[in-house]
N, C-alpha and C. Protein backbone atom coordinates (compact mmCIF):
# COMPACT_ATOMS: atom_id res chain seq x y z
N UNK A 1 -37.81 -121.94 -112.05
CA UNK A 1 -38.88 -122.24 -112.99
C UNK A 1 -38.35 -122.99 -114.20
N UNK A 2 -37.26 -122.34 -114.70
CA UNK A 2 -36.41 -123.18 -116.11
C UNK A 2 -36.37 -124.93 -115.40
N UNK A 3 -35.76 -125.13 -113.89
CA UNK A 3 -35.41 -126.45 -113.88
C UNK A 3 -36.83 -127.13 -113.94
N UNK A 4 -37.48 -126.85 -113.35
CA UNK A 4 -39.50 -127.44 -113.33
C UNK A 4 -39.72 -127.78 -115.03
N UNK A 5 -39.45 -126.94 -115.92
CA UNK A 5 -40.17 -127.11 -117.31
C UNK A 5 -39.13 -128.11 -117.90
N UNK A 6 -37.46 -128.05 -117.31
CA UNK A 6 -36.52 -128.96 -117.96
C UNK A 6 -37.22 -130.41 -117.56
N UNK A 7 -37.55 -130.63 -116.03
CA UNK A 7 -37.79 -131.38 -115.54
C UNK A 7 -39.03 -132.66 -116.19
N UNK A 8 -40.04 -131.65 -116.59
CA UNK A 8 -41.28 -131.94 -116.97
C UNK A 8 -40.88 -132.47 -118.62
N UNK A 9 -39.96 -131.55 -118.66
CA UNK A 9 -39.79 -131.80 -120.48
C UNK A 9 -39.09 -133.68 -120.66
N UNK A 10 -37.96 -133.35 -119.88
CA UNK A 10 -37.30 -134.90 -119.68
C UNK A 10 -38.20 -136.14 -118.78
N UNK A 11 -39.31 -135.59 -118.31
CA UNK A 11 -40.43 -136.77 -118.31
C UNK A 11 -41.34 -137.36 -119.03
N UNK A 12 -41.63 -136.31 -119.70
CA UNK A 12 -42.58 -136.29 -120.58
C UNK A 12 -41.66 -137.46 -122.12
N UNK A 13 -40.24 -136.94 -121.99
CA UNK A 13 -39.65 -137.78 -123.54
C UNK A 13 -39.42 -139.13 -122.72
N UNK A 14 -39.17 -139.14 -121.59
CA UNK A 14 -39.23 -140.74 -120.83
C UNK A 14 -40.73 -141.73 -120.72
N UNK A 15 -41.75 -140.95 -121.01
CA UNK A 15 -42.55 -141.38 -120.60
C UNK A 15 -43.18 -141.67 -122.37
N UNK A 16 -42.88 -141.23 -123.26
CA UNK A 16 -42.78 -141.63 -124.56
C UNK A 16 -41.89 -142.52 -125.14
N UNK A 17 -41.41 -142.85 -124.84
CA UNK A 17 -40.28 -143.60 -125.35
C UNK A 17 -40.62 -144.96 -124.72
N UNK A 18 -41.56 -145.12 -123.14
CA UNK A 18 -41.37 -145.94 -122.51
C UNK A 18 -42.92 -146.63 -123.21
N UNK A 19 -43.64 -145.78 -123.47
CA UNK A 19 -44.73 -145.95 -124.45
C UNK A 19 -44.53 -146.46 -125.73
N UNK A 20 -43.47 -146.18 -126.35
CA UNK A 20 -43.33 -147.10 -127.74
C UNK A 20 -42.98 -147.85 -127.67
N UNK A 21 -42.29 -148.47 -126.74
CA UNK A 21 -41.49 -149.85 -126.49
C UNK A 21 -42.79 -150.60 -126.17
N UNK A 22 -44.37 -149.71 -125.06
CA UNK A 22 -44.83 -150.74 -124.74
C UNK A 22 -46.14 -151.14 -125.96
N UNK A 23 -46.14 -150.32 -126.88
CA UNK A 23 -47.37 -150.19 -128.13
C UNK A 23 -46.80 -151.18 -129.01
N UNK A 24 -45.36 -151.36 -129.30
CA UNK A 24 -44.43 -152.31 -130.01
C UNK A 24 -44.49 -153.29 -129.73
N UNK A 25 -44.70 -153.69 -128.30
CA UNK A 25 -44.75 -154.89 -127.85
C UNK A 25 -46.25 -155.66 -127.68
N UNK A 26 -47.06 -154.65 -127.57
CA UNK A 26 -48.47 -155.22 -127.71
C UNK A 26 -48.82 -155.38 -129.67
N UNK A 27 -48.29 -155.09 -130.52
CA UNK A 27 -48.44 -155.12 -131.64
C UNK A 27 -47.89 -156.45 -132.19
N UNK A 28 -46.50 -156.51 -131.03
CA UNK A 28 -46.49 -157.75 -131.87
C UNK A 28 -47.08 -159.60 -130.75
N UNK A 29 -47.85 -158.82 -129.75
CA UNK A 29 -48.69 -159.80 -128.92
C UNK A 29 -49.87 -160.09 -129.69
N UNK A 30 -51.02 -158.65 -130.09
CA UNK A 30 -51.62 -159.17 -130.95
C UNK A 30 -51.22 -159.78 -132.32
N UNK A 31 -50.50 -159.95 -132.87
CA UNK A 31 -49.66 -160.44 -134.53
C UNK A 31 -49.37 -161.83 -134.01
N UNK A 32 -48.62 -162.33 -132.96
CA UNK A 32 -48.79 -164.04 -132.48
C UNK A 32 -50.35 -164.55 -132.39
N UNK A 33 -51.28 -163.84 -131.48
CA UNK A 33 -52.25 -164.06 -131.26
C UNK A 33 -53.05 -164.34 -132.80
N UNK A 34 -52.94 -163.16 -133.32
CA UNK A 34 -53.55 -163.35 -135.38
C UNK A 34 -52.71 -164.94 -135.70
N UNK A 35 -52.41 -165.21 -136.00
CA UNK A 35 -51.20 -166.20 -135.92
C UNK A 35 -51.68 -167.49 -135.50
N UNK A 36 -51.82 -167.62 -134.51
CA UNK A 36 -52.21 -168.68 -134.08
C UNK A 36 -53.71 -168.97 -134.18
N UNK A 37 -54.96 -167.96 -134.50
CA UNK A 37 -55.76 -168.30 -134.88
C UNK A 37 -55.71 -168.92 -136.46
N UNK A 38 -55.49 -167.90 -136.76
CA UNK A 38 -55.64 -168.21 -138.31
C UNK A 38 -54.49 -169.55 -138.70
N UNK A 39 -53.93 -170.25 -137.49
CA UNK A 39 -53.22 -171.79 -137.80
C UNK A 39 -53.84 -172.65 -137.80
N UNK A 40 -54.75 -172.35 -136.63
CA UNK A 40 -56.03 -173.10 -135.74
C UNK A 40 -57.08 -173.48 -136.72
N UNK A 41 -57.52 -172.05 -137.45
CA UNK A 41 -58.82 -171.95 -138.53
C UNK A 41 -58.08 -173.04 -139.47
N UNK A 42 -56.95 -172.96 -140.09
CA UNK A 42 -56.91 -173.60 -141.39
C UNK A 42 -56.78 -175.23 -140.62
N UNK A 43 -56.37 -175.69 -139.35
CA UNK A 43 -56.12 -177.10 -139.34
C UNK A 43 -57.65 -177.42 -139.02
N UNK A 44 -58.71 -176.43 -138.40
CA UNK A 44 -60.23 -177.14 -138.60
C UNK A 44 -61.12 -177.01 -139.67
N UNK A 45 -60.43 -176.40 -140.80
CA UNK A 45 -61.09 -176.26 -142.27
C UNK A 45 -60.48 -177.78 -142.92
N UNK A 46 -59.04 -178.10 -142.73
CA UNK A 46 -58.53 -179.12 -143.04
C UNK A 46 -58.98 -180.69 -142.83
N UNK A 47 -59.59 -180.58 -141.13
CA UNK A 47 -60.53 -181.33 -140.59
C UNK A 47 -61.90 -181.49 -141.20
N UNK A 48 -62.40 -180.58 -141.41
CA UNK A 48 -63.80 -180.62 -142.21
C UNK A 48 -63.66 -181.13 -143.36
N UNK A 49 -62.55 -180.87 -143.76
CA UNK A 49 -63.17 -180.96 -145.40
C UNK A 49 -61.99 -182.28 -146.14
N UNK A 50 -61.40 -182.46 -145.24
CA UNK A 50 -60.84 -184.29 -145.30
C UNK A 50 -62.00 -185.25 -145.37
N UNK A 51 -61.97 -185.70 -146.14
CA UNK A 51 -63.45 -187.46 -145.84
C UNK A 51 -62.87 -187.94 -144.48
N UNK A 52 -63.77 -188.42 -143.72
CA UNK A 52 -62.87 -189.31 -142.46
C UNK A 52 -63.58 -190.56 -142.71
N UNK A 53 -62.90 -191.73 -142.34
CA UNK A 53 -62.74 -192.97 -142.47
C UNK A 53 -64.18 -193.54 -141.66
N UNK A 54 -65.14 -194.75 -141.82
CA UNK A 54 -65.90 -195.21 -141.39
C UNK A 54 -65.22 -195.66 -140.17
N UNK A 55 -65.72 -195.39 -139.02
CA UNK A 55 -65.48 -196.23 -137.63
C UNK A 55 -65.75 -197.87 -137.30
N UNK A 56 -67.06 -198.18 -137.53
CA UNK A 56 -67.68 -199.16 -137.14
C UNK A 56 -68.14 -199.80 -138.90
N UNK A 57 -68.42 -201.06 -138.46
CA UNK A 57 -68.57 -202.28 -139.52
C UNK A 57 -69.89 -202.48 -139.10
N UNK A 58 -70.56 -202.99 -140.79
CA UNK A 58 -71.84 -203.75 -140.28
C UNK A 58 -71.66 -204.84 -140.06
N UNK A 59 -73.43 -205.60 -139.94
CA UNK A 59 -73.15 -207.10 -139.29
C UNK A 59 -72.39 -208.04 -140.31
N UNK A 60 -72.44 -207.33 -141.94
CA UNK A 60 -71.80 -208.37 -142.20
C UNK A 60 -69.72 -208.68 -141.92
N UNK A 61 -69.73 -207.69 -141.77
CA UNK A 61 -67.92 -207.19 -141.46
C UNK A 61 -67.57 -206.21 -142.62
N UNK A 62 -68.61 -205.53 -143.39
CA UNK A 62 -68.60 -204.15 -144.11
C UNK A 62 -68.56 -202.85 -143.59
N UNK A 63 -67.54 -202.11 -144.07
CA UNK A 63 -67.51 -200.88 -143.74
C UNK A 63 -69.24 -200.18 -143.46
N UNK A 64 -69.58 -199.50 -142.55
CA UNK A 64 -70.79 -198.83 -142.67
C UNK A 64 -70.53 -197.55 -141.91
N UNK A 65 -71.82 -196.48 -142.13
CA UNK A 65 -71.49 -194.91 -141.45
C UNK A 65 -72.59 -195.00 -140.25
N UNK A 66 -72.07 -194.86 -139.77
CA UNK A 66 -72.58 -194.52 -138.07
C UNK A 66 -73.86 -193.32 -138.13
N UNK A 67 -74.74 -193.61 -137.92
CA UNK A 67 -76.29 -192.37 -138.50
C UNK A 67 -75.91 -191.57 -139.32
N UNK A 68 -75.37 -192.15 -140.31
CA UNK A 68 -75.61 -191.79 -141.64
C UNK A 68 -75.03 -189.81 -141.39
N UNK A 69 -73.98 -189.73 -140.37
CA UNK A 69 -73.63 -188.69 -140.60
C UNK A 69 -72.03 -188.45 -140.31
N UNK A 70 -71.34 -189.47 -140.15
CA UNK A 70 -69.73 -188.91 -140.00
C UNK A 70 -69.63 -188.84 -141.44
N UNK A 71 -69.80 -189.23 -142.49
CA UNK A 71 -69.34 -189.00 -143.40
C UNK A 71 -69.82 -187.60 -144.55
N UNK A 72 -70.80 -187.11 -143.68
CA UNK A 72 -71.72 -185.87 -143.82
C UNK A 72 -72.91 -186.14 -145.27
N UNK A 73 -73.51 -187.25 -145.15
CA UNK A 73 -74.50 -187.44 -146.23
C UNK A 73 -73.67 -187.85 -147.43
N UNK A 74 -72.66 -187.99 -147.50
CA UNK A 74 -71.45 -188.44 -148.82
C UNK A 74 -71.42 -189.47 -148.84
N UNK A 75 -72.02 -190.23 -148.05
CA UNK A 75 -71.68 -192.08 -148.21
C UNK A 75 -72.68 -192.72 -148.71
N UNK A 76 -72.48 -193.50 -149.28
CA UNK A 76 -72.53 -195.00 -149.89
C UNK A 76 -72.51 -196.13 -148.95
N UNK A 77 -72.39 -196.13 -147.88
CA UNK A 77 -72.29 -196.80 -147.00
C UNK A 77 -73.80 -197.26 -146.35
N UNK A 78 -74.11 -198.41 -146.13
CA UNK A 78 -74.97 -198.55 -144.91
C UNK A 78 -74.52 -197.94 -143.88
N UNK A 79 -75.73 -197.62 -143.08
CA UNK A 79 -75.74 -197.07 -141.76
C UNK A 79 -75.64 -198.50 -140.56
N UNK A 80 -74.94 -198.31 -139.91
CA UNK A 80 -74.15 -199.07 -139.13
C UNK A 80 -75.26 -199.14 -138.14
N UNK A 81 -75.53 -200.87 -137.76
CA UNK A 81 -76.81 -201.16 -136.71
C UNK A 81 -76.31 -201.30 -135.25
């Protein structure tokens, strides 16, 4: 009976141990994962909120905004025919 409870006892600390290694390792799977969003978020906040450049020219060979929305209502520009 002593070897059964030794037995159980030395599974039980194997089977913990094998558990913190694997809670450690998912902690730091989710922490890359945080990580790479929040790299993602700031390079499409960066995107938004940069002016971007007129694409297309009007007829006369002037810069103009393409339906009056790549430049998000901020332009000065004719709208490009």
């Amino acid at each position: 009976m002593r070897q059964v409870k030794l037995m159980a006892g030395a599974m039980l600390a194997l089977s913990l141990l094998a558990g913190c290694n694997t809670v450690r390792g998912l902690g730091k799977d989710l922490q890359a994962g945080g990580e790479a969003i929040s790299e993602t978020s700031d390079e499409v906040k960066d995107f938004l909120t940069t002016p971007q450049e007129p694409t297309r020219t009007a007829s006369a060979g002037e810069a103009c905004d393409p339906a009056g929305s790549e430049l998000k209502g901020k332009s000065d520009l004719p709208r490009c025919k």
